[in-house]
N, C-alpha and C. Protein backbone atom coordinates (compact mmCIF):
# COMPACT_ATOMS: atom_id res chain seq x y z
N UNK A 1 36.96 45.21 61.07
CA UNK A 1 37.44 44.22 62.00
C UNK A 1 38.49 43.31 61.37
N UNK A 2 38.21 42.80 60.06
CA UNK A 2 39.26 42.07 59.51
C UNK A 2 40.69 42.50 59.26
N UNK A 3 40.48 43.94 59.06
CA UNK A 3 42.15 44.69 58.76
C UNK A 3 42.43 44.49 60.71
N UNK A 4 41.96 44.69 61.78
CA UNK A 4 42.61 44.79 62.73
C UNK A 4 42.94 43.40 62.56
N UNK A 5 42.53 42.58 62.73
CA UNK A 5 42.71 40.92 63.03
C UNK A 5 44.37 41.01 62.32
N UNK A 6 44.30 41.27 60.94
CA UNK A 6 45.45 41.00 59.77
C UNK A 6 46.07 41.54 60.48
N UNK A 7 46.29 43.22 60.81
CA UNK A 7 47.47 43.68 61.63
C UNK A 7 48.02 42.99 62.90
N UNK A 8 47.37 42.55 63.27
CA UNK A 8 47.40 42.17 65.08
C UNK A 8 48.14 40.74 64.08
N UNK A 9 47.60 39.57 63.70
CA UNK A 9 48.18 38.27 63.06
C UNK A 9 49.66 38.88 62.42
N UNK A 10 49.94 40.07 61.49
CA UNK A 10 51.41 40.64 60.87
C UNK A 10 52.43 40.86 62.15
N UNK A 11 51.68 41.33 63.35
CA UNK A 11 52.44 42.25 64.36
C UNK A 11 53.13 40.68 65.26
N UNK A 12 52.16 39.55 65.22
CA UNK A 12 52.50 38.37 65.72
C UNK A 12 53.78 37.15 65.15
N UNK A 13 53.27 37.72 63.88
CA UNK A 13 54.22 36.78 62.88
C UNK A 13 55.76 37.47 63.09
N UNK A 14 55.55 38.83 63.03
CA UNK A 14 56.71 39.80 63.04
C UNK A 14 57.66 38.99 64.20
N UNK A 15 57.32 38.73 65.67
CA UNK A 15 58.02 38.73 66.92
C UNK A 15 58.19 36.88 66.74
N UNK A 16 57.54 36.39 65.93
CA UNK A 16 57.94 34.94 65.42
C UNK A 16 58.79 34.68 64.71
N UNK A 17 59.38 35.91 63.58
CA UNK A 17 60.47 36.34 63.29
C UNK A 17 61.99 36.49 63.48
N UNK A 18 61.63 37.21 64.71
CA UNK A 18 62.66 37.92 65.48
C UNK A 18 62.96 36.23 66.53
N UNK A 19 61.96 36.05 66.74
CA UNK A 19 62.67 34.59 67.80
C UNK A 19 63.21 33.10 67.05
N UNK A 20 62.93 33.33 65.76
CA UNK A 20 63.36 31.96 64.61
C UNK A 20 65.54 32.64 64.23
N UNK A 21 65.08 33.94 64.08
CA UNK A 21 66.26 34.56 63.64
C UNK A 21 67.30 34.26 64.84
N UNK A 22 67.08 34.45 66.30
CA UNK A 22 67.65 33.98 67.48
C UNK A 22 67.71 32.87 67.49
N UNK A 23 66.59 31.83 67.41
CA UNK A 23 67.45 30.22 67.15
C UNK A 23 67.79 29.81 66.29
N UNK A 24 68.74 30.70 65.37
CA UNK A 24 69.30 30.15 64.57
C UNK A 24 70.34 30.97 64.45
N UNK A 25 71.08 31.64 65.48
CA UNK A 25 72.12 32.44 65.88
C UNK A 25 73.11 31.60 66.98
N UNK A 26 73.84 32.31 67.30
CA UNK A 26 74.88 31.55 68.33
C UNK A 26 74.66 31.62 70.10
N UNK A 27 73.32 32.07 69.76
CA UNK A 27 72.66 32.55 70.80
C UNK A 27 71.52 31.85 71.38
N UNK A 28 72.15 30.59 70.72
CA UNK A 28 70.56 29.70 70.85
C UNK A 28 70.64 28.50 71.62
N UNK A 29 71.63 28.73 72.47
CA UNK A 29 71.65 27.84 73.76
C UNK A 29 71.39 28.92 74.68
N UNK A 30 71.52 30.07 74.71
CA UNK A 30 70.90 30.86 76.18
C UNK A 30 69.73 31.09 76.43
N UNK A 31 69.15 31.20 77.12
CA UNK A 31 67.37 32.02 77.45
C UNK A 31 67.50 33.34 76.76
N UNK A 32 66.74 33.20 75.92
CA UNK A 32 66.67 34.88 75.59
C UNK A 32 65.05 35.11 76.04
N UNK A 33 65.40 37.21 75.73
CA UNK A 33 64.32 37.61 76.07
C UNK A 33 64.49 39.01 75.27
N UNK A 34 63.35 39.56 75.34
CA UNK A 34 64.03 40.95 74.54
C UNK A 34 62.79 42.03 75.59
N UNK A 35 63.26 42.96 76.52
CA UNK A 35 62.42 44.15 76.82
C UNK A 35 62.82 45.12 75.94
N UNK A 36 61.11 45.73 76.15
CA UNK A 36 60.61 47.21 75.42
C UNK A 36 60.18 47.86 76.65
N UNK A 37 60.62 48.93 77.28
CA UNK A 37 60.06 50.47 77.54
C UNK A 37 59.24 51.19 76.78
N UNK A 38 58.39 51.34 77.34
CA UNK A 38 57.67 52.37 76.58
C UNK A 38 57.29 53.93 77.84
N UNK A 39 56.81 54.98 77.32
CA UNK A 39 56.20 56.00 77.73
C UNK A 39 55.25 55.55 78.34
N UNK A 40 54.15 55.82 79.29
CA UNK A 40 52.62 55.03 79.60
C UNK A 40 51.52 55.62 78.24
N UNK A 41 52.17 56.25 77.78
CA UNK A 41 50.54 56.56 76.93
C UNK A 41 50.75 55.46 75.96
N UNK A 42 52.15 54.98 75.40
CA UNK A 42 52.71 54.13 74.33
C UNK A 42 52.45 53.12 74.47
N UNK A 43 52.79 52.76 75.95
CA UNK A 43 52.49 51.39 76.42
C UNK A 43 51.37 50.96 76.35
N UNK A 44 50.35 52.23 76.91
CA UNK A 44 48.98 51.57 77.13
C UNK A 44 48.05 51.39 75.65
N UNK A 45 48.67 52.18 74.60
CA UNK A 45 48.80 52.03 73.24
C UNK A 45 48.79 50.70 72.32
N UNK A 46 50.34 49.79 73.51
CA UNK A 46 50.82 49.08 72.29
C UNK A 46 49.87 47.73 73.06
N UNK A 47 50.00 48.05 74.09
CA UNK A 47 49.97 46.99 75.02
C UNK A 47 48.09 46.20 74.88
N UNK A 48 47.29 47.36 74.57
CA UNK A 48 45.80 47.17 74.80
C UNK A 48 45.66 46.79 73.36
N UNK A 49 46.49 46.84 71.96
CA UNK A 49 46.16 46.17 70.98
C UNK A 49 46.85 45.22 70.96
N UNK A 50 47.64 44.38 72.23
CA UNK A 50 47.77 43.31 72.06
C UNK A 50 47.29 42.08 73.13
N UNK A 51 46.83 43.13 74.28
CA UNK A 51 46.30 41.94 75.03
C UNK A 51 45.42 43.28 75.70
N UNK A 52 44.52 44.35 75.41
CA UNK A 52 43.74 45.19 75.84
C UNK A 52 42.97 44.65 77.63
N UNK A 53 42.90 43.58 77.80
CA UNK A 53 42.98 43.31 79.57
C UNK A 53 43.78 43.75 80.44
N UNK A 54 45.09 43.63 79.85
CA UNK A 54 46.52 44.42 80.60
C UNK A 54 47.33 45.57 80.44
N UNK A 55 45.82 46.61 79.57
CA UNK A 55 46.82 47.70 79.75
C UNK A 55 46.65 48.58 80.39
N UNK A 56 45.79 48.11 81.73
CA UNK A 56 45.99 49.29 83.10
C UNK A 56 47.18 48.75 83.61
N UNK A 57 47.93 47.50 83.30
CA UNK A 57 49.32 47.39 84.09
C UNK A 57 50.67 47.64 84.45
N UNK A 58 51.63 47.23 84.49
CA UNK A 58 52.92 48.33 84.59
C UNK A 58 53.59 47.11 83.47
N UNK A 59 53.07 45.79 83.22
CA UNK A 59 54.21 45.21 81.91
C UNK A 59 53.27 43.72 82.05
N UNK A 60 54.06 42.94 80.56
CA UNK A 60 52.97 41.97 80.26
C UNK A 60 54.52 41.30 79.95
N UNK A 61 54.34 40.29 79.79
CA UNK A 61 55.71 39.00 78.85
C UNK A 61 54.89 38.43 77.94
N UNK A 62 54.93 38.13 76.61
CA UNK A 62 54.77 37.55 75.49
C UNK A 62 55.77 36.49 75.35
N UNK A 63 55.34 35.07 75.07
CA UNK A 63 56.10 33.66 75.07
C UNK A 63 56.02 33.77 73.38
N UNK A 64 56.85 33.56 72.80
CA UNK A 64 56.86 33.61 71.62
C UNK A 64 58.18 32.43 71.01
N UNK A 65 58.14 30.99 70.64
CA UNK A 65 58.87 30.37 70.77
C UNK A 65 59.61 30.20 71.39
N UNK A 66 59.48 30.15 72.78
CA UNK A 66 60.43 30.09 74.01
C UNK A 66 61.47 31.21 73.85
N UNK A 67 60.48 32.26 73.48
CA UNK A 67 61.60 33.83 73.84
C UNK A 67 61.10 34.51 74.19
N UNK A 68 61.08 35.38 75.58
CA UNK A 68 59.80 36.40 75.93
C UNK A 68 60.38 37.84 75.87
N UNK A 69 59.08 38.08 75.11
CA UNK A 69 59.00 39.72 74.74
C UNK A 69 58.44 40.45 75.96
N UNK A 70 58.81 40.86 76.49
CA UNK A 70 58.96 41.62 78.10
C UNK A 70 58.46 43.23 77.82
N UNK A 71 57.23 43.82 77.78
CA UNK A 71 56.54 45.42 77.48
C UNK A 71 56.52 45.84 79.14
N UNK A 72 57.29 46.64 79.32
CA UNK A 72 57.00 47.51 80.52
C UNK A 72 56.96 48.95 80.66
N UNK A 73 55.93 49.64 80.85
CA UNK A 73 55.79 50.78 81.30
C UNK A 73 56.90 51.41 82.38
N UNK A 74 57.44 52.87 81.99
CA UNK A 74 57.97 53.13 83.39
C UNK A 74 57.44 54.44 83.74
N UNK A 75 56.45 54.49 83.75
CA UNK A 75 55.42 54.87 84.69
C UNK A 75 56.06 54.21 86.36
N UNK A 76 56.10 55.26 87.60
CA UNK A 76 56.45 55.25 88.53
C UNK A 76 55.12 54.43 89.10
C-alpha cells in the first residue's frame, strides 16, 4: 500500500510540475489547461488510479494550481 500511495503522491507532484513550469512562462496570464485522450481501456487505467470513482466515465478535470488537467476517454 505504501509504494501505491508514493506513486500516486510522484504522479501528483509530477502535474505540479508541469503547472509551476507554465506560471513561469509567457503563458501565465492565460487560462491554461492541458487535455489527454486516452483509448477506454487506458483511460479507465489511468483514470481509476487516480480518482477510481470516475472511471466508469467519459473524462474527469484535475485543478492543479489553477491549471486543469482535462482525461477524456473517446469511447463513443
Amino acid at each position: 500500500m505504501g509504494e501505491t500511495e508514493t506513486n500516486f503522491r510522484d504522479e501528483l507532484t509530477k502535474l505540479a510540475e508541469i503547472s509551476e513550469i507554465f506560471e513561469n512562462s509567457i503563458f501565465n496570464k492565460g487560462k491554461m489547461s492541458v487535455i489527454v485522450e486516452f483509448e477506454p481501456k487506458e483511460y479507465k487505467e489511468v483514470v481509476g488510479y487516480l480518482s477510481p470513482r470516475d472511471s466508469d466515465g467519459k473524462s474527469i478535470v484535475i485543478n492543479i494550481s489553477d491549471m486543469e488537467f482535462t482525461l477524456v476517454s473517446n469511447k463513443l
